[in-house]
C-alpha atoms as a PDB file:
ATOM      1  CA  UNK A   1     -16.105   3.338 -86.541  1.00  0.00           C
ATOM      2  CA  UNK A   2     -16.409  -0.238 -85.830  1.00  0.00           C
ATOM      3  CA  UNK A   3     -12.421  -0.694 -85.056  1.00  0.00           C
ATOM      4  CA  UNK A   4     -12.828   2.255 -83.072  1.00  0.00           C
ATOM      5  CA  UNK A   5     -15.438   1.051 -80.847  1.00  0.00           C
ATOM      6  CA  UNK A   6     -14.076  -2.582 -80.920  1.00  0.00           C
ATOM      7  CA  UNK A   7     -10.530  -0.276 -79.316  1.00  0.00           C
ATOM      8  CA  UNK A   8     -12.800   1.248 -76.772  1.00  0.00           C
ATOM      9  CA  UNK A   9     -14.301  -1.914 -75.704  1.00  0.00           C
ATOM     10  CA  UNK A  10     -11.261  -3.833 -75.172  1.00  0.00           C
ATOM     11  CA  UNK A  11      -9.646  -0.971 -72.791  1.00  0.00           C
ATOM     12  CA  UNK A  12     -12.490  -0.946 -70.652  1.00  0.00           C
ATOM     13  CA  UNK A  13     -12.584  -4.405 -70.202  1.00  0.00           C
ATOM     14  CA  UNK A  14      -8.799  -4.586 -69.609  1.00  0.00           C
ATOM     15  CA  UNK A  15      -9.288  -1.491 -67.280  1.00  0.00           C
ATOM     16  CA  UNK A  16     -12.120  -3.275 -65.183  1.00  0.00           C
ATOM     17  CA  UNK A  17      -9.850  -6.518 -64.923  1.00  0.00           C
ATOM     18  CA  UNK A  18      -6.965  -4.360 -63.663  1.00  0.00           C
ATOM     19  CA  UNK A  19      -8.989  -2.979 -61.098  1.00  0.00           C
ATOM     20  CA  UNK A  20     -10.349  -6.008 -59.795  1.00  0.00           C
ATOM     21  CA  UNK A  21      -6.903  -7.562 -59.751  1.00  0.00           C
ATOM     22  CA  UNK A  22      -6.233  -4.748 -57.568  1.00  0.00           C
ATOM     23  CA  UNK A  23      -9.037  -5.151 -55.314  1.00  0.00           C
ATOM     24  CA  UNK A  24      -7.837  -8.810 -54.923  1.00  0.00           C
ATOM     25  CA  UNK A  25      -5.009  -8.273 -54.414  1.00  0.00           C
ATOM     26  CA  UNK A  26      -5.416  -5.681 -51.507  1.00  0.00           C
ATOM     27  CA  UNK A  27      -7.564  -7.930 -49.669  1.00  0.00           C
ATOM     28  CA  UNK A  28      -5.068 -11.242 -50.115  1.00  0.00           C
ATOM     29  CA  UNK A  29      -2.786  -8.858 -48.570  1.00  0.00           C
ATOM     30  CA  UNK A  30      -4.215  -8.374 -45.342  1.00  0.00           C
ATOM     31  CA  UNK A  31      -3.098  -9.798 -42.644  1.00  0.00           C
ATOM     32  CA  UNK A  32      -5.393  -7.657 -40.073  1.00  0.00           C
ATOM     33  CA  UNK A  33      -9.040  -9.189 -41.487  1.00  0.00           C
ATOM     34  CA  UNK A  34     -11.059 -11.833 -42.411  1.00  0.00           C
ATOM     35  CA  UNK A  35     -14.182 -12.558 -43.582  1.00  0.00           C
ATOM     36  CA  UNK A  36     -16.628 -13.905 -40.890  1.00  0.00           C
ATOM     37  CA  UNK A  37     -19.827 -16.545 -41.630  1.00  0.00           C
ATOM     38  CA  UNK A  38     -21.900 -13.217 -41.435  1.00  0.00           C
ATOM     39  CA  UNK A  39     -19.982 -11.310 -44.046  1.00  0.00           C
ATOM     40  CA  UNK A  40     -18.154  -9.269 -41.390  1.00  0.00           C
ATOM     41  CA  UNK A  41     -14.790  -8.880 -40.606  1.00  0.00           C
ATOM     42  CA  UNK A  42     -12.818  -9.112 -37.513  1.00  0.00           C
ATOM     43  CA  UNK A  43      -9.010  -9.066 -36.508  1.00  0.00           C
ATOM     44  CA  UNK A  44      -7.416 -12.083 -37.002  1.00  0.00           C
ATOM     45  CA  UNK A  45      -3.381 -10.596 -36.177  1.00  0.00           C
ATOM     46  CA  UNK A  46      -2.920 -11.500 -32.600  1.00  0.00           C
ATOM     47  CA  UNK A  47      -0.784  -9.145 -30.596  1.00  0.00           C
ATOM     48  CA  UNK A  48       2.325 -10.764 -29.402  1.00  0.00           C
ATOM     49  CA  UNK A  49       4.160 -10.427 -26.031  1.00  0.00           C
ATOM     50  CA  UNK A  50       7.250 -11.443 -25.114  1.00  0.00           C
ATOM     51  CA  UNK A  51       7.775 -12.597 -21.723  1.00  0.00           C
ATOM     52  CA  UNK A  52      10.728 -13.371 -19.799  1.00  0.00           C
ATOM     53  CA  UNK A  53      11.010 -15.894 -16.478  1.00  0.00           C
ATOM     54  CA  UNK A  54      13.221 -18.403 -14.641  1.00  0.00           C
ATOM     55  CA  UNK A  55      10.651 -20.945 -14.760  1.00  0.00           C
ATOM     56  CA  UNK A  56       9.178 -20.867 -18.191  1.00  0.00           C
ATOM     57  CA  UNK A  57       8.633 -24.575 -18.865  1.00  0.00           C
ATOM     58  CA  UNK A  58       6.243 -25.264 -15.494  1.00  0.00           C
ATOM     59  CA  UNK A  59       2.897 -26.264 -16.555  1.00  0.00           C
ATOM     60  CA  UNK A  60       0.557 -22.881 -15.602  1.00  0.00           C
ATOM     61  CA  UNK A  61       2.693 -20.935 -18.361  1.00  0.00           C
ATOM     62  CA  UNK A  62       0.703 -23.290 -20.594  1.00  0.00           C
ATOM     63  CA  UNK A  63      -2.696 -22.667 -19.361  1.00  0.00           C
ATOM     64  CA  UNK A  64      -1.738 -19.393 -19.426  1.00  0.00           C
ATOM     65  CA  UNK A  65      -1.120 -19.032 -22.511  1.00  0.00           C
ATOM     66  CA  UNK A  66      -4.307 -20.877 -23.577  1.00  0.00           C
ATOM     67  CA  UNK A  67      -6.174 -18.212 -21.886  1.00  0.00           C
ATOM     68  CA  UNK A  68      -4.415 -15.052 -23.720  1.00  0.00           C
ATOM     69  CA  UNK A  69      -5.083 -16.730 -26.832  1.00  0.00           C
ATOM     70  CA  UNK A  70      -8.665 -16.789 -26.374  1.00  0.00           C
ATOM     71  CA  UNK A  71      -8.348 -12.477 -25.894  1.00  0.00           C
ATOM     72  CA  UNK A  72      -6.308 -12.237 -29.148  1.00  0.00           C
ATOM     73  CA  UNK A  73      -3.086 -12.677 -27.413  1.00  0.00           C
ATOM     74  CA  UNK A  74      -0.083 -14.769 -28.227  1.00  0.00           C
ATOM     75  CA  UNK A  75       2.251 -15.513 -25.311  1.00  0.00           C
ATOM     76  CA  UNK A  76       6.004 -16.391 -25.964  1.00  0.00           C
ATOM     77  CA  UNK A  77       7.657 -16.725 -22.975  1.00  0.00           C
ATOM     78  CA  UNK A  78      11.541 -16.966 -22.845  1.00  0.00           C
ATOM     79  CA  UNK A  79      13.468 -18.531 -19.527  1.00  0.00           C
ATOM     80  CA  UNK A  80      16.285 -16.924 -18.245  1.00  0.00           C
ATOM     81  CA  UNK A  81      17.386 -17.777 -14.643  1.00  0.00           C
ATOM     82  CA  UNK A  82      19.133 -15.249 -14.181  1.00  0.00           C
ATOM     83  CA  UNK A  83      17.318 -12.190 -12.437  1.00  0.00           C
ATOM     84  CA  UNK A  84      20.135  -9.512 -13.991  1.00  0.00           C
ATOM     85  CA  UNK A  85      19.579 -10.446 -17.250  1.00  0.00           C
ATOM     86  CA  UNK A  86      16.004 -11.060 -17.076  1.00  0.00           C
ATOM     87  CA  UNK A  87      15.719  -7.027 -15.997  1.00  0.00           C
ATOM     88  CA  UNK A  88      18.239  -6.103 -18.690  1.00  0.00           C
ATOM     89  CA  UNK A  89      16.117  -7.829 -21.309  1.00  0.00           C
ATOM     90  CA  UNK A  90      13.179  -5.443 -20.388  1.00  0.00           C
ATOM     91  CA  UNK A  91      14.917  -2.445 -20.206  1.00  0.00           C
ATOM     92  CA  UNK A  92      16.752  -3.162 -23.605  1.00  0.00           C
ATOM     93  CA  UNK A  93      13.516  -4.385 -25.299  1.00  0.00           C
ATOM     94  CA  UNK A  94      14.302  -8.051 -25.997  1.00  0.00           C
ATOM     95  CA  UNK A  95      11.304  -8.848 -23.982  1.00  0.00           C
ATOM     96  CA  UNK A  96       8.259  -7.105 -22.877  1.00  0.00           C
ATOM     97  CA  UNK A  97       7.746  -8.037 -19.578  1.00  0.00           C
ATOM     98  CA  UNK A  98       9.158 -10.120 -17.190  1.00  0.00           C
ATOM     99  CA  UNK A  99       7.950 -12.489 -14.016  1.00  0.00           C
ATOM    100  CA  UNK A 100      10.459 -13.750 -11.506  1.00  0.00           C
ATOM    101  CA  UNK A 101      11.378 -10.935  -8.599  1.00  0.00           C
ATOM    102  CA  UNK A 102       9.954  -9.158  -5.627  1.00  0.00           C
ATOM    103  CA  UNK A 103       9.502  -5.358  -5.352  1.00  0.00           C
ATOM    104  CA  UNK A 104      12.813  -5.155  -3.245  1.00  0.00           C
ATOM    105  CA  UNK A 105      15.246  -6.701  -6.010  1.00  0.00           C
ATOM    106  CA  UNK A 106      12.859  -4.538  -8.800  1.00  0.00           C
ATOM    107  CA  UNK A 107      14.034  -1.439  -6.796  1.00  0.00           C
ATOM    108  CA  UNK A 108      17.949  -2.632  -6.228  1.00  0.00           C
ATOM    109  CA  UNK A 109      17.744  -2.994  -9.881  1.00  0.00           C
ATOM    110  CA  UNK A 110      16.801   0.422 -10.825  1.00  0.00           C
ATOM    111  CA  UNK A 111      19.267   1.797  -8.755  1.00  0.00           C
ATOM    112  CA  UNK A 112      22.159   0.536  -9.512  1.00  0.00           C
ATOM    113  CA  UNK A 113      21.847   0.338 -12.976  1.00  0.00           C
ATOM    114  CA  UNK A 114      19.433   4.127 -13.352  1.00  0.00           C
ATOM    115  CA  UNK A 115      17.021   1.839 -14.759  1.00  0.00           C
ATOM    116  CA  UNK A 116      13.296   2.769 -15.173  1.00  0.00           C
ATOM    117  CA  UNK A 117      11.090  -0.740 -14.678  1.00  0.00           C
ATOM    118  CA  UNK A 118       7.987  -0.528 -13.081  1.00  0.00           C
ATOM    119  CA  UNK A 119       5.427  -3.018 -11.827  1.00  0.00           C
ATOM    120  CA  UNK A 120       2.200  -3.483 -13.230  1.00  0.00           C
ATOM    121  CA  UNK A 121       0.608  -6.256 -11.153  1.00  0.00           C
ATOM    122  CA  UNK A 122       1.099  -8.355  -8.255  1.00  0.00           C
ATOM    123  CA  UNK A 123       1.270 -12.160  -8.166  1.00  0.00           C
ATOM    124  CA  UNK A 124       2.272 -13.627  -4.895  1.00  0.00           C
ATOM    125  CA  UNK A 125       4.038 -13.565  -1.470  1.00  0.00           C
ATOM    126  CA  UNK A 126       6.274 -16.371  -0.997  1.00  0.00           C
ATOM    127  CA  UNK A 127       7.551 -18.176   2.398  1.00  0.00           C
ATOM    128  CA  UNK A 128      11.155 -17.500   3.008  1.00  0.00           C
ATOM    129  CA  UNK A 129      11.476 -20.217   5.597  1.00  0.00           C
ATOM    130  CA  UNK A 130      14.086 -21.354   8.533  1.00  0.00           C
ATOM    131  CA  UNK A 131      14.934 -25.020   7.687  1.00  0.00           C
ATOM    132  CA  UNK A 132      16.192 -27.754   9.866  1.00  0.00           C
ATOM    133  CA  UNK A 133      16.855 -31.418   8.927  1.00  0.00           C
ATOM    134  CA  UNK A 134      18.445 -32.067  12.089  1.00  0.00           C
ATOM    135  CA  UNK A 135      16.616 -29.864  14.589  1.00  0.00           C
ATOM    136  CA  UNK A 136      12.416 -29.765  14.835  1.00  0.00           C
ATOM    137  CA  UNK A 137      11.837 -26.703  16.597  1.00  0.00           C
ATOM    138  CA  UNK A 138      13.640 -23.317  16.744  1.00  0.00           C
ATOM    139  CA  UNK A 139      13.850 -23.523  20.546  1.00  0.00           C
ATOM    140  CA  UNK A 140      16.549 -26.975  19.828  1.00  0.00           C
ATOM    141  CA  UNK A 141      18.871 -25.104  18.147  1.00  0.00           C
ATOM    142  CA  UNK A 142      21.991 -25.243  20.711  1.00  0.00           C
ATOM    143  CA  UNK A 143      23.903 -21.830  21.778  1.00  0.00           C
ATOM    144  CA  UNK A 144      25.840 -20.615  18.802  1.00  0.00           C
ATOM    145  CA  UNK A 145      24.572 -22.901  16.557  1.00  0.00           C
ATOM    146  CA  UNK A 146      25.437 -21.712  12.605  1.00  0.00           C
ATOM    147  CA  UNK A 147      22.190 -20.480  10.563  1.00  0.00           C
ATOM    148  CA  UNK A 148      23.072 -20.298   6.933  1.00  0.00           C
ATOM    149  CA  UNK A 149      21.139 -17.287   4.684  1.00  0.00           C
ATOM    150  CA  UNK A 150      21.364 -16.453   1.550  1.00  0.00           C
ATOM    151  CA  UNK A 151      24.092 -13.586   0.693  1.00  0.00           C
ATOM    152  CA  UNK A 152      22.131 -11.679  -2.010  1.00  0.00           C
ATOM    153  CA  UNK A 153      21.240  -8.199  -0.807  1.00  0.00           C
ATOM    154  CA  UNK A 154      17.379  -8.157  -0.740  1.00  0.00           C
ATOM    155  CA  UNK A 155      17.027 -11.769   0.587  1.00  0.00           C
ATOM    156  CA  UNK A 156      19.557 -11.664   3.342  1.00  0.00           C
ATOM    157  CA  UNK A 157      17.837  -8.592   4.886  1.00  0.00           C
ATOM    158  CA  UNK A 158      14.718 -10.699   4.720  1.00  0.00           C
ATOM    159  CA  UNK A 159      16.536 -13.428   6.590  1.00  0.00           C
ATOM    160  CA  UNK A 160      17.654 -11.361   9.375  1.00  0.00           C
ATOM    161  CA  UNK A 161      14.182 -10.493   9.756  1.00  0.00           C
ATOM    162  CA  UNK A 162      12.666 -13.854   9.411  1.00  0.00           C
ATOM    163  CA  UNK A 163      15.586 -14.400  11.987  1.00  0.00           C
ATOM    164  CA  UNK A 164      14.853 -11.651  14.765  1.00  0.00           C
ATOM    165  CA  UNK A 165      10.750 -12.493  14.831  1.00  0.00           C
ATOM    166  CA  UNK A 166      11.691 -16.174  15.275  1.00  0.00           C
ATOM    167  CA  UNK A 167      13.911 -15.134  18.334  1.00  0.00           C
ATOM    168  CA  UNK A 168      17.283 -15.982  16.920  1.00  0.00           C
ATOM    169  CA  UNK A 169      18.671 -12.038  17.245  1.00  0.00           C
ATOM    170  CA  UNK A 170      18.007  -8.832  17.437  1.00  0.00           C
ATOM    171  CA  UNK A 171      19.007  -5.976  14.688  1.00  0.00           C
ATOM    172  CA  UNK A 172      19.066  -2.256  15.143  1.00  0.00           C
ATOM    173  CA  UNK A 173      16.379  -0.393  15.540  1.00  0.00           C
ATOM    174  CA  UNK A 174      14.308  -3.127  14.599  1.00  0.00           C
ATOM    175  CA  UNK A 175      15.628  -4.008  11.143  1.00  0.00           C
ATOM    176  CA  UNK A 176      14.788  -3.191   7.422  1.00  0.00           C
ATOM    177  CA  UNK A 177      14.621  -4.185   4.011  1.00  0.00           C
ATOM    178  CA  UNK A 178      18.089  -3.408   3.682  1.00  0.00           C
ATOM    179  CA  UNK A 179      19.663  -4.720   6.755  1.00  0.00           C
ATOM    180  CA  UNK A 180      22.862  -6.539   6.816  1.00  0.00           C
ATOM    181  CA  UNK A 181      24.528  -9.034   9.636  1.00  0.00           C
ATOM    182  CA  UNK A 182      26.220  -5.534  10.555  1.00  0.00           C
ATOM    183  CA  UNK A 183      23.430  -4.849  12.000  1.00  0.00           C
ATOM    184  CA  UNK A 184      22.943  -7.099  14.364  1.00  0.00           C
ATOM    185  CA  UNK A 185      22.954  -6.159  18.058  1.00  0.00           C
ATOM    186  CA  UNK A 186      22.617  -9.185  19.690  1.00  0.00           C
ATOM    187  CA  UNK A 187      22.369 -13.483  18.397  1.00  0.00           C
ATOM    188  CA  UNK A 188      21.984 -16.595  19.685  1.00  0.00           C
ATOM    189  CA  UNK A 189      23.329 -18.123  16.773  1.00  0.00           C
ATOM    190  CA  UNK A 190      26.092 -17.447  14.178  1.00  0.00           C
ATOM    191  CA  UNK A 191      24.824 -16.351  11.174  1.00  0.00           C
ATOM    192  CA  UNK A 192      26.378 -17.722   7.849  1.00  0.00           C
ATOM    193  CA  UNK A 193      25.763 -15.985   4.464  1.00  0.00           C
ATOM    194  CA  UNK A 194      25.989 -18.272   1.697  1.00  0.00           C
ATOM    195  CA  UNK A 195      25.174 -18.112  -1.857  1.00  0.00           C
ATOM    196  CA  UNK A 196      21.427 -18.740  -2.111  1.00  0.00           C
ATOM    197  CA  UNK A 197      22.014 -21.870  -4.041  1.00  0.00           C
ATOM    198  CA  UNK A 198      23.961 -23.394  -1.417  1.00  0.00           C
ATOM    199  CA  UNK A 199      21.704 -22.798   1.300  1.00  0.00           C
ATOM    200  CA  UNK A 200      20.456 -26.148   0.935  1.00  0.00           C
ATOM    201  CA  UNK A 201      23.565 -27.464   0.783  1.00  0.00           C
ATOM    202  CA  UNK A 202      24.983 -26.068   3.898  1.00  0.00           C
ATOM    203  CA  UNK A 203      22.209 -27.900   5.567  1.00  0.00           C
ATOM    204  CA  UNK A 204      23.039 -31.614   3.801  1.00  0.00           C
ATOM    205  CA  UNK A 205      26.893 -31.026   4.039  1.00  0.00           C
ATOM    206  CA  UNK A 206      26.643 -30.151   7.700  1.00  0.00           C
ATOM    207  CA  UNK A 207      28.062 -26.994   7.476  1.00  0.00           C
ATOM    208  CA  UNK A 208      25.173 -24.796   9.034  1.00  0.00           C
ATOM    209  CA  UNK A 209      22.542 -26.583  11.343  1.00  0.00           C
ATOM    210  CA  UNK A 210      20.107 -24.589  10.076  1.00  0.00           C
ATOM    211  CA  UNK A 211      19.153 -22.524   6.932  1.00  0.00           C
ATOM    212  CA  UNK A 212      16.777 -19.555   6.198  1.00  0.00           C
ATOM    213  CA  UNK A 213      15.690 -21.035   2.374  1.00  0.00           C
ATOM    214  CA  UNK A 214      13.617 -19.549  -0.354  1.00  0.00           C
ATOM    215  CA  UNK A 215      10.734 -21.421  -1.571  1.00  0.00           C
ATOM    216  CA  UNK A 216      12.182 -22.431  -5.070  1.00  0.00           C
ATOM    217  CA  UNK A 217      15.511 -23.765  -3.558  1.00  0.00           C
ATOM    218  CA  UNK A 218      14.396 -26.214  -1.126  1.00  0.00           C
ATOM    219  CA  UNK A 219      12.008 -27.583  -3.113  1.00  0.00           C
ATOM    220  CA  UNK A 220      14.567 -28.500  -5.891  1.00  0.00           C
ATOM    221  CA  UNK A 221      17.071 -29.192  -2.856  1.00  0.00           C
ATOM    222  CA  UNK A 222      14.060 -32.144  -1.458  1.00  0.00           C
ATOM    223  CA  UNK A 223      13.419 -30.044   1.371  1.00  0.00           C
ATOM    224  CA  UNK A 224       9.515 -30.111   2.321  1.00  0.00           C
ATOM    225  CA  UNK A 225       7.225 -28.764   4.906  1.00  0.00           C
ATOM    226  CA  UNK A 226       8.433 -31.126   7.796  1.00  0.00           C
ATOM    227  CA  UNK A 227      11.886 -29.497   7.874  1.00  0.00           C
ATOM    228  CA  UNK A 228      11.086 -26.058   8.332  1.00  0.00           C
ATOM    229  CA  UNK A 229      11.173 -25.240  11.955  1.00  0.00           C
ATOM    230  CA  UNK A 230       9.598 -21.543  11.783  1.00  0.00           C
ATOM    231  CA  UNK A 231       7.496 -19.986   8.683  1.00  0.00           C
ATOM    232  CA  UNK A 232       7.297 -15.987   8.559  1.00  0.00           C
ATOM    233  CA  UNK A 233       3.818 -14.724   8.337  1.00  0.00           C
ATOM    234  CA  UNK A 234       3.299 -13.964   4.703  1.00  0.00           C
ATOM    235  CA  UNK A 235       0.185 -12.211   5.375  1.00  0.00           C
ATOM    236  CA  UNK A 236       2.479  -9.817   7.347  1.00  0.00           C
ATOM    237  CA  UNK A 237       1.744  -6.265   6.132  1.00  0.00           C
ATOM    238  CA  UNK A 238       5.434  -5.637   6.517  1.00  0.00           C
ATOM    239  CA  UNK A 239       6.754  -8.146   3.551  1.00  0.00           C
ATOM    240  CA  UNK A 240       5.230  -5.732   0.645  1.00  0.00           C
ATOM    241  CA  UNK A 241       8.597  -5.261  -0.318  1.00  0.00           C
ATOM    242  CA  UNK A 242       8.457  -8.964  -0.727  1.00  0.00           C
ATOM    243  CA  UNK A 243       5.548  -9.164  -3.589  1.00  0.00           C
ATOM    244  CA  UNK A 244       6.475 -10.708  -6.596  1.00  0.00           C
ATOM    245  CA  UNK A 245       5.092  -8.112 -10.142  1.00  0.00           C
ATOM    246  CA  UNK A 246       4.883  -8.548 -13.630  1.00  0.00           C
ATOM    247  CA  UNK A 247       7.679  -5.651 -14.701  1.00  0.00           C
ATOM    248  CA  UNK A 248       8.044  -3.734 -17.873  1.00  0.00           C
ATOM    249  CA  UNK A 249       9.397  -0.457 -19.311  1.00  0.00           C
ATOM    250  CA  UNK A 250       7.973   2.714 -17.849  1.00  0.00           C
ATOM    251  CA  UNK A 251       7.067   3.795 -21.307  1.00  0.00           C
ATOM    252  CA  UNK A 252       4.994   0.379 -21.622  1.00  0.00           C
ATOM    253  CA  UNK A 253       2.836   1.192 -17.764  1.00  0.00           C
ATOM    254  CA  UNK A 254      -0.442   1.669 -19.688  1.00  0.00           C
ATOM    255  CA  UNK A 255      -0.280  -0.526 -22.113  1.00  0.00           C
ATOM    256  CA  UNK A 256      -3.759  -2.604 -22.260  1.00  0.00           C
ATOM    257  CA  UNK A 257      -2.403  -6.033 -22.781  1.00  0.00           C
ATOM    258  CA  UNK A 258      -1.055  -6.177 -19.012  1.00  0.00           C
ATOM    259  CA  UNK A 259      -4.838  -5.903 -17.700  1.00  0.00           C
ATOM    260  CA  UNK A 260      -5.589  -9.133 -19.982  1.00  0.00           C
ATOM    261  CA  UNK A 261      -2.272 -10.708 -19.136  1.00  0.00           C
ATOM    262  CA  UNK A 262      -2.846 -10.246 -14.938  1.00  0.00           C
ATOM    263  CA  UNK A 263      -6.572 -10.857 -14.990  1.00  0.00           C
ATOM    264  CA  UNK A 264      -5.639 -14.350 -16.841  1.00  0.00           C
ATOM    265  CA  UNK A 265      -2.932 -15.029 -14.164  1.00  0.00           C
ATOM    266  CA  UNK A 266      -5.143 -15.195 -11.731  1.00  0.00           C
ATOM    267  CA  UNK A 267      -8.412 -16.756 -13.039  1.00  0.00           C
ATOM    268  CA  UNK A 268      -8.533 -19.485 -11.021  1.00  0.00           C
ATOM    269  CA  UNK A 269      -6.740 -22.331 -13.213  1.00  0.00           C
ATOM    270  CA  UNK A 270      -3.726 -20.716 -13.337  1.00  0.00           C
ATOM    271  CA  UNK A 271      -3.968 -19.830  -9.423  1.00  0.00           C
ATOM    272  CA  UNK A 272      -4.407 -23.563  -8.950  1.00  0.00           C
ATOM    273  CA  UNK A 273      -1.647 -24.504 -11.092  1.00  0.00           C
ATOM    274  CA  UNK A 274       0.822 -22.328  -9.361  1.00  0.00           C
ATOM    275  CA  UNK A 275       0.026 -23.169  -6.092  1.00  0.00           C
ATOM    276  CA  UNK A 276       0.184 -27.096  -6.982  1.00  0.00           C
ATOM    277  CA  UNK A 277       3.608 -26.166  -8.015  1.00  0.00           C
ATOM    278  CA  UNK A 278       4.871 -24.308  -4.791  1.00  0.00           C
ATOM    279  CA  UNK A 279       2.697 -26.823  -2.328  1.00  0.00           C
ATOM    280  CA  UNK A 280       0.375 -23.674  -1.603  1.00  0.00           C
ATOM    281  CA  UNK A 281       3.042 -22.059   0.139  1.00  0.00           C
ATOM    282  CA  UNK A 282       2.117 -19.167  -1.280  1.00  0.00           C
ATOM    283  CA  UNK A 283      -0.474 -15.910  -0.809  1.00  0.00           C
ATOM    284  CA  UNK A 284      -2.215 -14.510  -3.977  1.00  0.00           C
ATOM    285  CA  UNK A 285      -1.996 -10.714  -4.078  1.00  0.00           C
ATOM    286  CA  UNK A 286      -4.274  -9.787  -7.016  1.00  0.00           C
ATOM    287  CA  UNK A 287      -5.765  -6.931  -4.830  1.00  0.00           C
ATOM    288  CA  UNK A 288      -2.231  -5.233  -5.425  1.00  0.00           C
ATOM    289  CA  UNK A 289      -2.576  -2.346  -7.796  1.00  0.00           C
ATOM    290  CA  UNK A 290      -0.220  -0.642 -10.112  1.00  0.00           C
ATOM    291  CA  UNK A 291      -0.610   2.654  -8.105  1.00  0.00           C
ATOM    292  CA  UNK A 292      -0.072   0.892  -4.500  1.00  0.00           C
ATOM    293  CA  UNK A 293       3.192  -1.315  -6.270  1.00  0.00           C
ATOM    294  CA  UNK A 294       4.745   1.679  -7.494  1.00  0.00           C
ATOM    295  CA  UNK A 295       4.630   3.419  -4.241  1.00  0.00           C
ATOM    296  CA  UNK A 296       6.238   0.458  -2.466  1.00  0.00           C
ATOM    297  CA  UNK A 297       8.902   0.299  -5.418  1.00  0.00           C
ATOM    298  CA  UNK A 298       9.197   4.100  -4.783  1.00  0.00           C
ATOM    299  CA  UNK A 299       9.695   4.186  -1.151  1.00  0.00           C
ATOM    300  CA  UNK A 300      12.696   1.273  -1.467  1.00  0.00           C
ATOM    301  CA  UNK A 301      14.359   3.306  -4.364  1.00  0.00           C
ATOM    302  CA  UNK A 302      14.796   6.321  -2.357  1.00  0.00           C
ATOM    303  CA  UNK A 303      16.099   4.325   0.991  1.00  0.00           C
ATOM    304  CA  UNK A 304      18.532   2.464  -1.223  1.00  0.00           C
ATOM    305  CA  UNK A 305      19.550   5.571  -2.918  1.00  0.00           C
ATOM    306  CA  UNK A 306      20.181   7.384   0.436  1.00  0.00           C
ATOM    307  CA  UNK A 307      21.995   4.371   2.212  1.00  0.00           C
ATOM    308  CA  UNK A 308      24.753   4.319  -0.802  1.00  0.00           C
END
């Protein structure tokens, strides 16, 4: 009797040590809680997004990220200057969202490669301006006087327009988002297309006398404020197609994290730090909505789809 009991006693031991070396080892294994000062638990896995832009290493990505981290959020972001592969890398889910283009490339994008991005929120309008380092006023420029713009599709349309309000030419029927020099009805100058990144240099090599320039180029190409000879009215209802998103997958629209990721965007640090970085040459457009994006985005697929 007593060996038997002695038997007994020793399995249920062993069987109550097993099972707390389960227990244990259930709770060393997970990564999704720990124990609080209270006793409680809470999440300690942060969710993870992968973000793509062509300026990744400027200081607001930092504070940024800072922020996100506070909501649970870790922020990796990737740079890739080029806008192609920056897209791609969203639609083939090596990143989750991306930063760097406008509304009118988003939707040239789509198009041409039956893509199915979206926008999500709205950062900024940017200047596209005319520079001059030899001329101060638009009215100097002499008769036939050569204008460089950039060549890619979306911004030269953008400088025709910025071209035609300052009183350089006229296009047909007013002009669009998707105009080209072959529209142009009447000029006072000759108008150059260039690669964007030589629009600057067209201007220091004395090729053009003039160049419309986006904001990122002339300020790495030492252009400033003083040069520019006329500024487009960024507050122009008319440039919507011009608003720079946050992009991701269709099947990613709703996913929370983007409310967290905009709303930190534009808390006012990060607002600060961004427009340090472009000289305030810049308008905020955190009003923007999803909904109001999307039918911008939706308007300029179907006019690009009907002009091909």
């Amino acid at each position: 009797m007593t060996k038997i009991s002695l038997a007994k006693r020793v399995t249920s031991i062993l069987g109550l040590a097993t099972a707390a070396l389960m227990v244990s080892g259930l709770v060393g294994c997970s990564s999704d809680a720990g124990a609080t000062t209270d006793g409680s638990t809470t999440a300690a896995k942060q969710d993870t997004i992968v973000l793509g832009a062509d300026d990744g290493n400027e200081p607001h990505w930092q504070i940024l990220k800072d922020k996100l981290a506070d909501e649970g959020i870790d922020l990796e972001v990737k740079t890739i200057t080029d806008g192609v592969q920056l897209n791609q890398g969203v639609k083939d889910g090596s990143l989750d969202i991306n930063l760097f283009q406008h509304l009118i490339f988003l939707a040239q994008f789509n198009v041409d490669n039956d893509a199915d991005l979206v926008p999500v929120g709205a950062t900024a309008v940017y200047p596209l301006g005319l520079y001059s380092t030899e001329y101060d006023a638009v009215e100097k420029l002499p008769a036939d006087a050569v204008v460089a713009v950039p060549n890619n599709p979306t911004n030269l349309a953008r400088a025709l327009l910025n071209l035609q309000t300052a009183g350089l030419l006229t296009l047909k029927d007013g002009g669009n988002a998707l105009s080209t020099p072959a529209d142009i009805t009447d000029s006072k100058v000759k108008v150059t297309p260039v690669d964007a990144n030589q629009t600057v240099t067209a201007l220091k090599d004395g090729s053009a006398v003039a160049a419309v320039v986006n904001n990122v180029q002339a300020q790495r190409g030492g252009l400033t404020d003083s040069d520019i000879i006329f500024k487009e009215d960024i507050n122009d209802p008319q440039l919507a197609p011009y608003i720079n998103a946050f992009v991701t997958r269709a099947e990613l629209a709703d996913d929370p994290r983007w409310a967290k990721l905009i709303e930190a965007y534009h808390s006012p640090e990060v607002e600060e730090a961004v427009s340090k970085l472009n000289d305030g040459n810049l308008v905020f457009k955190a009003d923007w909505t999803q909904a109001k994006l999307t039918e911008v985005l939706t308007g300029l697929e179907s006019d690009i789809s009907a002009a091909k």
